[in-house]
ModelCIF file with pLDDT and N, C-alpha, C, O atoms, coordinates in Angstrom:
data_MODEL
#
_entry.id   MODEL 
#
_entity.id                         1 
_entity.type                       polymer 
_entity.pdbx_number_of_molecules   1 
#
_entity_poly.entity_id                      1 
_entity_poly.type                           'polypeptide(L)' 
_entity_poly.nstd_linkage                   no 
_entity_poly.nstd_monomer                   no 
_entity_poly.pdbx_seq_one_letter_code       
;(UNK)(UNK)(UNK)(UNK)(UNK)(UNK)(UNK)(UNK)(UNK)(UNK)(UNK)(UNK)(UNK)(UNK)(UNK)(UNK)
(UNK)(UNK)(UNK)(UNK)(UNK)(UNK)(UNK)(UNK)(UNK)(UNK)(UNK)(UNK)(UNK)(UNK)(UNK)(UNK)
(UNK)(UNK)(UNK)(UNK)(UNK)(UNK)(UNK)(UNK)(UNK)
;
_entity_poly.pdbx_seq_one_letter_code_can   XXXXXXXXXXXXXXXXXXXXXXXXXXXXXXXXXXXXXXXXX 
_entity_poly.pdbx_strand_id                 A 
#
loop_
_entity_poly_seq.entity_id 
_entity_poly_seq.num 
_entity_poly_seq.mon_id 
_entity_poly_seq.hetero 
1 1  UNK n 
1 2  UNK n 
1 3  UNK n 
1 4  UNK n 
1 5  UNK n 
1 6  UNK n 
1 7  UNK n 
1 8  UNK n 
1 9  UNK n 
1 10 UNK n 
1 11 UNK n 
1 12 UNK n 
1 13 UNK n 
1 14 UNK n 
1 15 UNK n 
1 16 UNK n 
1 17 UNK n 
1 18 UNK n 
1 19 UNK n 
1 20 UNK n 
1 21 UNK n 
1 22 UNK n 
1 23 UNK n 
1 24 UNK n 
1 25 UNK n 
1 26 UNK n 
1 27 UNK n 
1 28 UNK n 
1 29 UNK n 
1 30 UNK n 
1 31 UNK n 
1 32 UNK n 
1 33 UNK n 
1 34 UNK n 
1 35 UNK n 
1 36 UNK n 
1 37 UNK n 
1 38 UNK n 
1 39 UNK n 
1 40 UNK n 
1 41 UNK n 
#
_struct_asym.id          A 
_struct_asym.entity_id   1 
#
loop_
_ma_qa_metric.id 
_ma_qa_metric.mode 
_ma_qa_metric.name 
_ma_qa_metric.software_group_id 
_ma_qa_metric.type 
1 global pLDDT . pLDDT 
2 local  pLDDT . pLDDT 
#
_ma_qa_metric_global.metric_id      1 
_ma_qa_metric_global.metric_value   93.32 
_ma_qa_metric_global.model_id       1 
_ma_qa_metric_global.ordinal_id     1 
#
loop_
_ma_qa_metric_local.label_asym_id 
_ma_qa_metric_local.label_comp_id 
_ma_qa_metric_local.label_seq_id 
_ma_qa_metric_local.metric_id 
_ma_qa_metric_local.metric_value 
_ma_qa_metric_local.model_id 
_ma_qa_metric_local.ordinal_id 
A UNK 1  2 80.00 1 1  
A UNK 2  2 85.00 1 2  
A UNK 3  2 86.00 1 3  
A UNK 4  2 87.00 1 4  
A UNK 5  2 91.00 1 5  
A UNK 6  2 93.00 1 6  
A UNK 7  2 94.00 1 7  
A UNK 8  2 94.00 1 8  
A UNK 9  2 94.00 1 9  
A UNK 10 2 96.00 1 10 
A UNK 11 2 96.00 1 11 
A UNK 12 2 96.00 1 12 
A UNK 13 2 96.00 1 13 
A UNK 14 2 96.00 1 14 
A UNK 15 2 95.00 1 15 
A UNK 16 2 94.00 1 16 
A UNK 17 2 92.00 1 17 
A UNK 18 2 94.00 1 18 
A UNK 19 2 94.00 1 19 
A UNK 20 2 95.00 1 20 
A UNK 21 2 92.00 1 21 
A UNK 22 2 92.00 1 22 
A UNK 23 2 95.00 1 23 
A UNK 24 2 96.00 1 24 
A UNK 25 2 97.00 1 25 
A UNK 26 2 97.00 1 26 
A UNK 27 2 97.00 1 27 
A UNK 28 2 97.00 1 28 
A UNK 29 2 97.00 1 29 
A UNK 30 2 97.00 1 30 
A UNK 31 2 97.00 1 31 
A UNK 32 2 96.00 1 32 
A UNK 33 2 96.00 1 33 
A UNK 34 2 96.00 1 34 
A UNK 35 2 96.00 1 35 
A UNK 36 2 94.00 1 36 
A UNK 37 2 94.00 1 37 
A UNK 38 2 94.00 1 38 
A UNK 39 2 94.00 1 39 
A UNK 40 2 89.00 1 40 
A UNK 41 2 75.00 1 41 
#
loop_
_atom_site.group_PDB 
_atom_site.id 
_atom_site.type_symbol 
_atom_site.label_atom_id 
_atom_site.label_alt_id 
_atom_site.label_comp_id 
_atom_site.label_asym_id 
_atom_site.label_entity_id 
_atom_site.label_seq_id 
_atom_site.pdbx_PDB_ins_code 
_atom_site.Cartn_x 
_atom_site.Cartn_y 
_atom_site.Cartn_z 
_atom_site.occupancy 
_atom_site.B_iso_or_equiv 
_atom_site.pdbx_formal_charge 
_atom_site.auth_seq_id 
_atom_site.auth_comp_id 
_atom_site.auth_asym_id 
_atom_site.auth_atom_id 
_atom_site.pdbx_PDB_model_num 
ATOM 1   N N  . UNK A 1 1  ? 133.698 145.064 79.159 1.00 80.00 ? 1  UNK A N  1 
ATOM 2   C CA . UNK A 1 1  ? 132.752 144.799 78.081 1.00 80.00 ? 1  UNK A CA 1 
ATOM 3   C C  . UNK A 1 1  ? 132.781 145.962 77.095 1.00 80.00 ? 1  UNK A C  1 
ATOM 4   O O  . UNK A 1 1  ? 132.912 147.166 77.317 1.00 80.00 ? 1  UNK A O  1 
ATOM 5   N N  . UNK A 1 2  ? 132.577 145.094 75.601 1.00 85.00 ? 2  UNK A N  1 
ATOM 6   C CA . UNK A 1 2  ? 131.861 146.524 74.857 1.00 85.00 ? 2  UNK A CA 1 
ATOM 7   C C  . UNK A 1 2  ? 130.543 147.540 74.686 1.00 85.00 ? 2  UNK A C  1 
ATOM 8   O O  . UNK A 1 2  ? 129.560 147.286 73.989 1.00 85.00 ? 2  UNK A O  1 
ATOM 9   N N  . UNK A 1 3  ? 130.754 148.774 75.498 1.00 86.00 ? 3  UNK A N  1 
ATOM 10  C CA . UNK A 1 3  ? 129.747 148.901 75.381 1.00 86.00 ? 3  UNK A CA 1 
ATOM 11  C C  . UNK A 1 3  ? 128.601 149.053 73.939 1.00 86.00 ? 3  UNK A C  1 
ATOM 12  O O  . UNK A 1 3  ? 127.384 148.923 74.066 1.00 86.00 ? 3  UNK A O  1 
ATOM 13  N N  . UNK A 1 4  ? 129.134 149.281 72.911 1.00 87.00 ? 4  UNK A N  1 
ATOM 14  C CA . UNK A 1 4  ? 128.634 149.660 71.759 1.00 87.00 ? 4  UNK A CA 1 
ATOM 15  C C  . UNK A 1 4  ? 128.296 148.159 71.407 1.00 87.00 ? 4  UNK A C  1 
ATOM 16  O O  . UNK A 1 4  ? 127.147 148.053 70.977 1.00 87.00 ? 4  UNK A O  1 
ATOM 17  N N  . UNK A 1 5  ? 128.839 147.232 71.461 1.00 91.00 ? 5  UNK A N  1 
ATOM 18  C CA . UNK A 1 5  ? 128.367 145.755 71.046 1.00 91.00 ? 5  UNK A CA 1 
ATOM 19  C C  . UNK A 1 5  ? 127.155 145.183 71.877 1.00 91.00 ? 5  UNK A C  1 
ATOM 20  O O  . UNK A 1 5  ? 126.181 144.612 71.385 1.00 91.00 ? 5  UNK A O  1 
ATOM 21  N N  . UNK A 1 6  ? 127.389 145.448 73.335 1.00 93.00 ? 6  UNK A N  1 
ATOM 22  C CA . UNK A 1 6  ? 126.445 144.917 74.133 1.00 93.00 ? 6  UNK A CA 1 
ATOM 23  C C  . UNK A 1 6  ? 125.289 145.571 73.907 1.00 93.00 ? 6  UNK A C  1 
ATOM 24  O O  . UNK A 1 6  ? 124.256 144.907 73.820 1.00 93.00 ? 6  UNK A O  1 
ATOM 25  N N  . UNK A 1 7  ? 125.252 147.054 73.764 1.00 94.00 ? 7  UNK A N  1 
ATOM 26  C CA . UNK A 1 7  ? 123.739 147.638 73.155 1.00 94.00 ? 7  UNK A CA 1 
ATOM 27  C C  . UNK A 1 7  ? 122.920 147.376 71.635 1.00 94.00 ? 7  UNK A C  1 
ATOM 28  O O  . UNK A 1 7  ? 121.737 147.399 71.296 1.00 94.00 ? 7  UNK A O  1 
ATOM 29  N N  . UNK A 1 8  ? 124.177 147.128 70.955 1.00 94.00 ? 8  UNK A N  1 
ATOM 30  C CA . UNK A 1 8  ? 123.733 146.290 69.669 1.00 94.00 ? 8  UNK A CA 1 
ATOM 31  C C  . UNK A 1 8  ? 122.434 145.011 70.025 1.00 94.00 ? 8  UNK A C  1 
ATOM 32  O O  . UNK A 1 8  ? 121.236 144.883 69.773 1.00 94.00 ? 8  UNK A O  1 
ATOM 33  N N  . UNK A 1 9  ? 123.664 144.099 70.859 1.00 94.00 ? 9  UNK A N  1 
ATOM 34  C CA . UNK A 1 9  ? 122.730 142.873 71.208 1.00 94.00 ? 9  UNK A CA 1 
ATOM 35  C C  . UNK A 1 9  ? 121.151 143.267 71.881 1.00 94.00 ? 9  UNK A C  1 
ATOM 36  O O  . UNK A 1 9  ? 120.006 142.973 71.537 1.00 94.00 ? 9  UNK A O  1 
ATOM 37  N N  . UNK A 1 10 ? 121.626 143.941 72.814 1.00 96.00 ? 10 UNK A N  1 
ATOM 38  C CA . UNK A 1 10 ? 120.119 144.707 73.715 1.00 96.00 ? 10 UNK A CA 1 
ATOM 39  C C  . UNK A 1 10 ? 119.267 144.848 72.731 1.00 96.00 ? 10 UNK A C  1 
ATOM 40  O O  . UNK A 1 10 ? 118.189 144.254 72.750 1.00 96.00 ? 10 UNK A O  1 
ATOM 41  N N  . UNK A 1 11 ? 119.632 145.656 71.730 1.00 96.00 ? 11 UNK A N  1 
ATOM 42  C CA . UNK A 1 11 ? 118.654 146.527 70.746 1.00 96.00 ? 11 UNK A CA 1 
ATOM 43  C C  . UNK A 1 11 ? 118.216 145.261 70.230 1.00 96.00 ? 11 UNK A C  1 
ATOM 44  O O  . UNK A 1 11 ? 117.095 145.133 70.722 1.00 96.00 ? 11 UNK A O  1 
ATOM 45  N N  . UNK A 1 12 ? 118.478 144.140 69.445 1.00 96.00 ? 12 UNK A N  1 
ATOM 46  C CA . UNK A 1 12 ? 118.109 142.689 68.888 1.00 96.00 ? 12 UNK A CA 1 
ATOM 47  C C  . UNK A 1 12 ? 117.235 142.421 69.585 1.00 96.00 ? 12 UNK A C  1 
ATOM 48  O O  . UNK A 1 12 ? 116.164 142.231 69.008 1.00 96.00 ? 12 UNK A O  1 
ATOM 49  N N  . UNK A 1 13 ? 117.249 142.279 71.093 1.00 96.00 ? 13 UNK A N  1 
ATOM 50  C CA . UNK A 1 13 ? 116.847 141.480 72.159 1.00 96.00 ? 13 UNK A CA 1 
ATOM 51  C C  . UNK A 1 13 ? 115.161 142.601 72.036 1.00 96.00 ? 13 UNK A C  1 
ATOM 52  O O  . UNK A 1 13 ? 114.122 142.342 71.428 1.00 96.00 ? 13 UNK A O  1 
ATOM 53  N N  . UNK A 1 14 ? 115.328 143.172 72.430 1.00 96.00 ? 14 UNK A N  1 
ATOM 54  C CA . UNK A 1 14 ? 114.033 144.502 72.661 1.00 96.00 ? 14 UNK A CA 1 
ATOM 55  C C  . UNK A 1 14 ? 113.197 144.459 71.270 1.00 96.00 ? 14 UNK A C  1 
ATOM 56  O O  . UNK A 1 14 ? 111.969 144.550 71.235 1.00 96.00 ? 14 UNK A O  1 
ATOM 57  N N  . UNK A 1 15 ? 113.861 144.339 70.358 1.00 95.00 ? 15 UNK A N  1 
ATOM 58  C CA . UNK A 1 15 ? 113.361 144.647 68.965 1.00 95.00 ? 15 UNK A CA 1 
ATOM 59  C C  . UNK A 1 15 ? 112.419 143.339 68.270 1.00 95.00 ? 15 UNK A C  1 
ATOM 60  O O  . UNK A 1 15 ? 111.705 143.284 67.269 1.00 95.00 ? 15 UNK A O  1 
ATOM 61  N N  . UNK A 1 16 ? 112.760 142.437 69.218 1.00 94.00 ? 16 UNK A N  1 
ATOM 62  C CA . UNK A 1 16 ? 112.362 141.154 68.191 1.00 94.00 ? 16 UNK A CA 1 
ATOM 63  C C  . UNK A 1 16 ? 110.420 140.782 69.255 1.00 94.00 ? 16 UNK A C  1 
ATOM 64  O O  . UNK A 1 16 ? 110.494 140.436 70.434 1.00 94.00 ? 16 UNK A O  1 
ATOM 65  N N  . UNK A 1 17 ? 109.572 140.875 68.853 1.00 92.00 ? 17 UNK A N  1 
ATOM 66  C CA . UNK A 1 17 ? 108.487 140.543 69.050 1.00 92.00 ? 17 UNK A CA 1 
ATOM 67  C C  . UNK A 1 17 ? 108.663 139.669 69.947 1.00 92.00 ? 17 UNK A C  1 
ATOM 68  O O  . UNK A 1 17 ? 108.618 139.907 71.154 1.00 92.00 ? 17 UNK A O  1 
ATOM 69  N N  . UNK A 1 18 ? 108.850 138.733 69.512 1.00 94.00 ? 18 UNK A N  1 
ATOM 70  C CA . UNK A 1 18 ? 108.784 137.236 70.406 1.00 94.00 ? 18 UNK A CA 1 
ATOM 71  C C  . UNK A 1 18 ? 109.244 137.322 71.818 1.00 94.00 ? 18 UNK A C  1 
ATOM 72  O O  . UNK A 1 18 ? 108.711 136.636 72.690 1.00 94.00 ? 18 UNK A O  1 
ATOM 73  N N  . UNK A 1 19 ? 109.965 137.930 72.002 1.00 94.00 ? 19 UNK A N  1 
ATOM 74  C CA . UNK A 1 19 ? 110.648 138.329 73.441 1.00 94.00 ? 19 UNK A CA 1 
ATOM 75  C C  . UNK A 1 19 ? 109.629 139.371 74.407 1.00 94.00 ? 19 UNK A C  1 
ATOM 76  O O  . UNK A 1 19 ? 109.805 139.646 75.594 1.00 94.00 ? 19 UNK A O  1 
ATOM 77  N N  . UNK A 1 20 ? 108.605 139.813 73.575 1.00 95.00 ? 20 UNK A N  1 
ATOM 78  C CA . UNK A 1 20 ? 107.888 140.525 74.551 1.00 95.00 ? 20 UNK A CA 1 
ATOM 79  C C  . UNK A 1 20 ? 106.376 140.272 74.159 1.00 95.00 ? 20 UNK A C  1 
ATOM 80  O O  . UNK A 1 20 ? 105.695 141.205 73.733 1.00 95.00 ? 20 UNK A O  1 
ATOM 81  N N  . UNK A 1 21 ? 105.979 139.293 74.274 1.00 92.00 ? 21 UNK A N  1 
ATOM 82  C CA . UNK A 1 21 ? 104.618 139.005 73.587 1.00 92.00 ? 21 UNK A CA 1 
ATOM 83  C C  . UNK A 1 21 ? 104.086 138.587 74.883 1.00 92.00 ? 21 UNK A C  1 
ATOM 84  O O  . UNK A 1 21 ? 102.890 138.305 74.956 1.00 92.00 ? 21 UNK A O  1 
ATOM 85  N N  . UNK A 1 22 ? 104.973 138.502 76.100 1.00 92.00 ? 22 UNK A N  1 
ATOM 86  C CA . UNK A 1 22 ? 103.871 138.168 77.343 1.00 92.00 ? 22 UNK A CA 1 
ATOM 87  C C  . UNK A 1 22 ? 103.419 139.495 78.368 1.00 92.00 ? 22 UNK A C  1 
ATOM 88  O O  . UNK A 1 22 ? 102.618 139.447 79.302 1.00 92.00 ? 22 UNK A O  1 
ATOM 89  N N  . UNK A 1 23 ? 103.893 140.216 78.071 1.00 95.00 ? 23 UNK A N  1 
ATOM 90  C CA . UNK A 1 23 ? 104.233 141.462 78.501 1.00 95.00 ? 23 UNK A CA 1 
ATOM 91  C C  . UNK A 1 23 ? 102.512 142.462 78.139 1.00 95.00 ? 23 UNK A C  1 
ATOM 92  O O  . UNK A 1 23 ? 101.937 142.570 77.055 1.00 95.00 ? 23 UNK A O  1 
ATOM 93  N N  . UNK A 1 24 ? 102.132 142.996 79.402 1.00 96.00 ? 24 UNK A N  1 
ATOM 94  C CA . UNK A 1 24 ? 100.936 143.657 79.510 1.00 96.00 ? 24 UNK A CA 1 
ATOM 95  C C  . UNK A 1 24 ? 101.107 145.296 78.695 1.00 96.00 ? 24 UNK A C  1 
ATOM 96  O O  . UNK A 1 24 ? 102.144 145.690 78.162 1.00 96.00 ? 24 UNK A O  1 
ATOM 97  N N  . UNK A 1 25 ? 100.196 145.836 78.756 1.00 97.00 ? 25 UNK A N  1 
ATOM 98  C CA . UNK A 1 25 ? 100.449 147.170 78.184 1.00 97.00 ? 25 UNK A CA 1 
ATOM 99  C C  . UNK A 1 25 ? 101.026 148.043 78.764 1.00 97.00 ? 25 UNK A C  1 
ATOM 100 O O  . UNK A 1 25 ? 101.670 148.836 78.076 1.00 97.00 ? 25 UNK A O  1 
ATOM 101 N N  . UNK A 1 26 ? 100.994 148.241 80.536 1.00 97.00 ? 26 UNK A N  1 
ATOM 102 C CA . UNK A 1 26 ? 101.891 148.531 81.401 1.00 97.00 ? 26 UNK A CA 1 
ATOM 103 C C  . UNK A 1 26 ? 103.069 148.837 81.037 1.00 97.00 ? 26 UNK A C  1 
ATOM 104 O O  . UNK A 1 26 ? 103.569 149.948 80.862 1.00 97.00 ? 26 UNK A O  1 
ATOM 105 N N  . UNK A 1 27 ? 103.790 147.127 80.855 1.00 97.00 ? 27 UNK A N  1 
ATOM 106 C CA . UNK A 1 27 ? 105.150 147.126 80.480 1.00 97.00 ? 27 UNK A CA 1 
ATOM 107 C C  . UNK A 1 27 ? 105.736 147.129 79.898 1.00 97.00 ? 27 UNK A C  1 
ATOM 108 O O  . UNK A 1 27 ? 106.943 147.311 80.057 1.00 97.00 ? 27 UNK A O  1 
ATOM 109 N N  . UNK A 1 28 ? 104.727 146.776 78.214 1.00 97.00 ? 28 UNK A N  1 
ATOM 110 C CA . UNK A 1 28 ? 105.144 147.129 76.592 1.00 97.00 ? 28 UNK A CA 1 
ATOM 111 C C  . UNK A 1 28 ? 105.147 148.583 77.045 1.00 97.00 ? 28 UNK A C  1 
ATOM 112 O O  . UNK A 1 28 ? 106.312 148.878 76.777 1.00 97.00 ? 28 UNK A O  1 
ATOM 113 N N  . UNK A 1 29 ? 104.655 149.572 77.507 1.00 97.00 ? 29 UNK A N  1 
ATOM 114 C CA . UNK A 1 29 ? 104.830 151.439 77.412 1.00 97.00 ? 29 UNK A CA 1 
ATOM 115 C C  . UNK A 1 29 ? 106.225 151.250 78.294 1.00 97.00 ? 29 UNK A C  1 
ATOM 116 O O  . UNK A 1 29 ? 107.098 151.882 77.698 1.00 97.00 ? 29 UNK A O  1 
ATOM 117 N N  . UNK A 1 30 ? 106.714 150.688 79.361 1.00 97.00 ? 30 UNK A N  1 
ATOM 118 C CA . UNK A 1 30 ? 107.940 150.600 79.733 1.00 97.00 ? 30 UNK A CA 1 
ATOM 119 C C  . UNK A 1 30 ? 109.084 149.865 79.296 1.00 97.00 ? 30 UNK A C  1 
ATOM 120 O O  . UNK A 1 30 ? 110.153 149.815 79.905 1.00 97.00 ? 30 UNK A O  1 
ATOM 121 N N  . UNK A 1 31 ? 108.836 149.335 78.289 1.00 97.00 ? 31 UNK A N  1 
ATOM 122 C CA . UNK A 1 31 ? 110.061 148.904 77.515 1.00 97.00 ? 31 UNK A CA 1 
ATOM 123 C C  . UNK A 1 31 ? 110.155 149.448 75.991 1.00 97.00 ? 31 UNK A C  1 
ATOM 124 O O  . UNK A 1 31 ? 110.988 149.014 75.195 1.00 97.00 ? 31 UNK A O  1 
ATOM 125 N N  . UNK A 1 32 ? 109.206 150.446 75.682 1.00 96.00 ? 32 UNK A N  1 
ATOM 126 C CA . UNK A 1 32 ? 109.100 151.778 75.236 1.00 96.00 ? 32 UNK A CA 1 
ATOM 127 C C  . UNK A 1 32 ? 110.246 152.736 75.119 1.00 96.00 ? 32 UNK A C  1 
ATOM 128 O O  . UNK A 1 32 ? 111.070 153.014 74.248 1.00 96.00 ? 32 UNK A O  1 
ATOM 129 N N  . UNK A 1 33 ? 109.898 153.240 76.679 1.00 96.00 ? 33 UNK A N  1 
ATOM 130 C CA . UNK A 1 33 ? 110.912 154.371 77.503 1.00 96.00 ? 33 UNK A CA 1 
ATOM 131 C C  . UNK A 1 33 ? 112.223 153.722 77.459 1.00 96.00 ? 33 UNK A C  1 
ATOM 132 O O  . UNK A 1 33 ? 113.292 154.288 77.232 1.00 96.00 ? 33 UNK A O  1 
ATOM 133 N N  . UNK A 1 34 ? 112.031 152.436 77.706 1.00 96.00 ? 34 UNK A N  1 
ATOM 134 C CA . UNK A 1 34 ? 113.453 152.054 77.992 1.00 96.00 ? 34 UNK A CA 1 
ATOM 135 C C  . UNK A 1 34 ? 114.725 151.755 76.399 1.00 96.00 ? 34 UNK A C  1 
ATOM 136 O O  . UNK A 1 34 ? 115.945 151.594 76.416 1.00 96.00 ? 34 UNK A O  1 
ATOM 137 N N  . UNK A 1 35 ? 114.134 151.776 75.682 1.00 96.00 ? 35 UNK A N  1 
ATOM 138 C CA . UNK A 1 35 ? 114.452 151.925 74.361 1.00 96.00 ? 35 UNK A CA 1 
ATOM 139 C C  . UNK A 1 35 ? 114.255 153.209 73.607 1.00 96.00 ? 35 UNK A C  1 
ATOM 140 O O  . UNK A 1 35 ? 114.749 153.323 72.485 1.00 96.00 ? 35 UNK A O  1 
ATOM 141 N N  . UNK A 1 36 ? 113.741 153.933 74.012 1.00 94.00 ? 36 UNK A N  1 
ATOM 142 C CA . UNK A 1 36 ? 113.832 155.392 73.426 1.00 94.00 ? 36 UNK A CA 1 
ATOM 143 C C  . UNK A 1 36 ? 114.966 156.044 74.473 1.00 94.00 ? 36 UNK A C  1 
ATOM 144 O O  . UNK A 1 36 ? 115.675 156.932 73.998 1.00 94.00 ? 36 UNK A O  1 
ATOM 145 N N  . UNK A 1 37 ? 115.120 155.764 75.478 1.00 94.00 ? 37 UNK A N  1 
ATOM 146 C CA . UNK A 1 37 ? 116.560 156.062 76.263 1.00 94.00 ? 37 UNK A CA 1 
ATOM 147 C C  . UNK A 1 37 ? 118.222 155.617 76.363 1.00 94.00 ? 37 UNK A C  1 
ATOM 148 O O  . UNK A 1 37 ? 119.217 156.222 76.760 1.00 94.00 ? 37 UNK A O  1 
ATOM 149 N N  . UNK A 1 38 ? 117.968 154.050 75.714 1.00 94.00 ? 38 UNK A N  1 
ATOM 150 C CA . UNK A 1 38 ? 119.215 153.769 75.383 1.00 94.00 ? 38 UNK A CA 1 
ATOM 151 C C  . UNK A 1 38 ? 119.364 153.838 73.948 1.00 94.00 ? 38 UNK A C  1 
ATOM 152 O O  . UNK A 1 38 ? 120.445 154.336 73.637 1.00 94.00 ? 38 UNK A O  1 
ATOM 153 N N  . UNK A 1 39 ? 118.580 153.476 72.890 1.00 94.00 ? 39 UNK A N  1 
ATOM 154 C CA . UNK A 1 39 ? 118.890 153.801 71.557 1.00 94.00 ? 39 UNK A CA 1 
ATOM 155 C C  . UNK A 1 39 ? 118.500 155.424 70.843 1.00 94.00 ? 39 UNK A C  1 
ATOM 156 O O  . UNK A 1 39 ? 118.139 155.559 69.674 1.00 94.00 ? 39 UNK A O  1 
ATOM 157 N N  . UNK A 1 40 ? 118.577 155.958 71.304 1.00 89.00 ? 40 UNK A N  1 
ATOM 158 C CA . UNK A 1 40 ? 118.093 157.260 71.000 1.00 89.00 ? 40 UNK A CA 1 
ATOM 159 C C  . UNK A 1 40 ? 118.361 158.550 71.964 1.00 89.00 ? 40 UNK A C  1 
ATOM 160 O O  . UNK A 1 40 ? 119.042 158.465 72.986 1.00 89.00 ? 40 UNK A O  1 
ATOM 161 N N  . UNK A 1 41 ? 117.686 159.863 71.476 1.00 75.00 ? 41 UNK A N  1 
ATOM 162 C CA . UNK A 1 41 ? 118.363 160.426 72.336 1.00 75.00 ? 41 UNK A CA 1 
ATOM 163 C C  . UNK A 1 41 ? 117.272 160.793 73.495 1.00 75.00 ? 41 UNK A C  1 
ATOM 164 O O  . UNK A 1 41 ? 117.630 161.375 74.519 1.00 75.00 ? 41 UNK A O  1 
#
């Protein structure tokens, strides 16, 4: 796989509201971390 393409898609996936609108505050602060760790430094 690519990795630089597949994190592209990730980043889409994480970024778009709709995909995390069921998600408690818990796990919106953990998909947070988890995006300040793969897109950033």
């Amino acid at each position: 796989y690519d990795v630089n393409v597949f994190l592209t898609i990730l980043k889409q996936i994480l970024n778009d509201k709709k995909n995390l609108v069921n998600l408690n505050q818990y796990y919106t602060e953990i998909i947070d971390y988890v995006k300040e760790d793969l897109f950033s430094k």
